[in-house]
Protein backbone atom coordinates (compact mmCIF):
# COMPACT_ATOMS: atom_id res chain seq x y z
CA UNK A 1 -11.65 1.40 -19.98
CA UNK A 2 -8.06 1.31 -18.64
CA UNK A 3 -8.66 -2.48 -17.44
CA UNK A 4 -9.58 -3.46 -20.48
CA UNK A 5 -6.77 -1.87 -22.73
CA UNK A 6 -4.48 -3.59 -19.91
CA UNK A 7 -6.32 -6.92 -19.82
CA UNK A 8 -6.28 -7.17 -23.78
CA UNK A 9 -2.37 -5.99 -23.78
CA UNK A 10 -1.39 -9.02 -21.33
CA UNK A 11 -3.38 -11.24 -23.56
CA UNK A 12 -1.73 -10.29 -26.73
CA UNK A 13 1.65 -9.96 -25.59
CA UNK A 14 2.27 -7.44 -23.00
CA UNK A 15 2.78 -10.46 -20.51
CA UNK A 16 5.48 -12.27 -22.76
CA UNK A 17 7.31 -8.50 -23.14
CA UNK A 18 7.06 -7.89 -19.60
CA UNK A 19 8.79 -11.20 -18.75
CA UNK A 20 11.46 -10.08 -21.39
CA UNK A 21 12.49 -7.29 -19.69
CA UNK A 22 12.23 -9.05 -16.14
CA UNK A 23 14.53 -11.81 -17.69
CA UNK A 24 16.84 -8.37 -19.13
CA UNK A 25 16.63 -6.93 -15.66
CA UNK A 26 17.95 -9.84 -13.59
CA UNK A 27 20.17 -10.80 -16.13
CA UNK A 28 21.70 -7.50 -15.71
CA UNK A 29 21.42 -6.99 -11.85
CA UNK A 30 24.08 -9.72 -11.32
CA UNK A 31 27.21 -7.86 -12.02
CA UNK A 32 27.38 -4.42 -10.23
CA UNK A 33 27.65 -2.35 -13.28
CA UNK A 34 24.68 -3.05 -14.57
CA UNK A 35 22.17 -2.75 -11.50
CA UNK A 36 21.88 0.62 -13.11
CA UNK A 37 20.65 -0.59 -16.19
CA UNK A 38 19.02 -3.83 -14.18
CA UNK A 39 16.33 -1.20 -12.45
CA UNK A 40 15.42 0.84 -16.06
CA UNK A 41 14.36 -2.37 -17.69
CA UNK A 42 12.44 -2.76 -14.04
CA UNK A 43 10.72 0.54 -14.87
CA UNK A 44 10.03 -0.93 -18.35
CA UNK A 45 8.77 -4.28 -17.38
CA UNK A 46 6.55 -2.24 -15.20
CA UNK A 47 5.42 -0.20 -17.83
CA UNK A 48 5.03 -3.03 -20.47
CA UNK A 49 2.79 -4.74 -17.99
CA UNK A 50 0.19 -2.11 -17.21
CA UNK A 51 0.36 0.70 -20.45
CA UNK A 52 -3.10 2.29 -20.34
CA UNK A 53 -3.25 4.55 -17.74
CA UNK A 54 0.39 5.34 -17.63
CA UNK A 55 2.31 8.28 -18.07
CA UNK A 56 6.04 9.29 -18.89
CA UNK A 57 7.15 12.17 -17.74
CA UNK A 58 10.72 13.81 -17.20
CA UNK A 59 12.55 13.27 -14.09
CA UNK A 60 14.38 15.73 -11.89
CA UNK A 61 17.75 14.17 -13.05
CA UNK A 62 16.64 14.10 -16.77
CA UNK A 63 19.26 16.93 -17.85
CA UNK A 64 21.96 16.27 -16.01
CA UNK A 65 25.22 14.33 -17.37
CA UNK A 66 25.17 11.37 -15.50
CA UNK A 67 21.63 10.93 -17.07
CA UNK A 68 23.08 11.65 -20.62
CA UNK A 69 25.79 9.63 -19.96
CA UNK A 70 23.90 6.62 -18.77
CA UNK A 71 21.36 6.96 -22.04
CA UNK A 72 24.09 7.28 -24.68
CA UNK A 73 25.79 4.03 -23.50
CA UNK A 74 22.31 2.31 -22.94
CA UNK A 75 21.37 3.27 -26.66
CA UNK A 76 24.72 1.74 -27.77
CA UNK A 77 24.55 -1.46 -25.70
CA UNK A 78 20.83 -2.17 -26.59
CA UNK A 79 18.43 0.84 -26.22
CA UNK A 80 18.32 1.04 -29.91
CA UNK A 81 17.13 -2.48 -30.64
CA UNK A 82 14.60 -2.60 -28.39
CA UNK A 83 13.06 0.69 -29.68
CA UNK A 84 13.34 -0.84 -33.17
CA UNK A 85 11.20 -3.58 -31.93
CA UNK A 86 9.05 -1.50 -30.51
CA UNK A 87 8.43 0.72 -33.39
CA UNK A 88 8.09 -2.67 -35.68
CA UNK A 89 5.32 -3.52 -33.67
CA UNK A 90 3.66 -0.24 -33.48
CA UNK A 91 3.60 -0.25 -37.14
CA UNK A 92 2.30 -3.56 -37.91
CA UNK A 93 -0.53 -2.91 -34.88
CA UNK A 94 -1.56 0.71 -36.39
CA UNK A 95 -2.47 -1.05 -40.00
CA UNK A 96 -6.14 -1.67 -38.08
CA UNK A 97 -8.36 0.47 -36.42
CA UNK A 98 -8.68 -2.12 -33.28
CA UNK A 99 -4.43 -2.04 -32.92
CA UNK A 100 -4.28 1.37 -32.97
CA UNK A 101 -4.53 2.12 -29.06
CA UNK A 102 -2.01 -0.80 -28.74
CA UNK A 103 0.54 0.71 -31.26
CA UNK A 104 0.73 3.90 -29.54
CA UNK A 105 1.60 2.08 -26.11
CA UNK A 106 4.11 0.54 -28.59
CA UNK A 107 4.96 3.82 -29.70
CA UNK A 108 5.46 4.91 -25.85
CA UNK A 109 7.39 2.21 -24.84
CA UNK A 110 9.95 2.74 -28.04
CA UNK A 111 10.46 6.41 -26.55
CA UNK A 112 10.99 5.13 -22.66
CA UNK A 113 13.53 2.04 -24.21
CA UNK A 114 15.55 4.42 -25.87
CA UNK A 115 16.23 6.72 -23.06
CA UNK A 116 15.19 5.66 -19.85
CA UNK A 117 17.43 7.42 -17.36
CA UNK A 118 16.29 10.57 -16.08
CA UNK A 119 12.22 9.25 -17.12
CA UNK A 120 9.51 8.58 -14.28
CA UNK A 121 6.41 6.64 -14.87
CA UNK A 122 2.76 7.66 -13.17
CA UNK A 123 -0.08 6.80 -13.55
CA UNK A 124 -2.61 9.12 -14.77
């Protein structure tokens, strides 16, 4: 069932946001500052490729201030929007029974863009 959530997520989208955040992540990679920020979009893109079957948990370095630190200043520099988007999304995709498994992966992937640092992803 989890290949066919996936398979009907690339179809309707989940390719063209994956690419996004690849775009987001290179984008980001080339200064040295933001390789930080370059490899959480990676984990996104990752995650907005293959939802079903996916998990996010809390890291080991979830509570610690470097983590806090890194997820304040990614929610001011564009965490927020992209969980806005997210949650947009969600919402129009939960008005129908047949979106509803593809606006909670919405709904995960709004929670992971917010605050990535300190997150891991497995698969389940």
């Amino acid at each position: 069932m989890k290949w066919l959530g996936n398979l009907l997520w690339l179809i309707f989208g989940g390719l063209l946001i994956s690419i996004e955040y690849l775009i987001a992540s290179i984008l980001l990679m080339i200064t040295i500052i933001g390789i930080p920020f370059g490899l959480q979009t990676l984990k996104l893109a990752v995650l907005a490729l293959w939802p079903f079957g996916s998990e996010v948990k809390a890291g080991k370095s979830e509570g610690n201030l470097l983590s806090v630190i890194m997820n304040v200043f990614w929610i001011l520099v564009g965490g927020f929007w992209i969980a806005i988007t997210h949650l947009i999304f969600g919402a129009l995709l939960a008005i129908t029974i047949i979106g509803l498994p593809f606006a909670m992966q919405h709904f995960k992937l709004a929670a992971l863009s917010l605050t990535p640092f300190g997150k891991e992803i497995s698969n389940v």
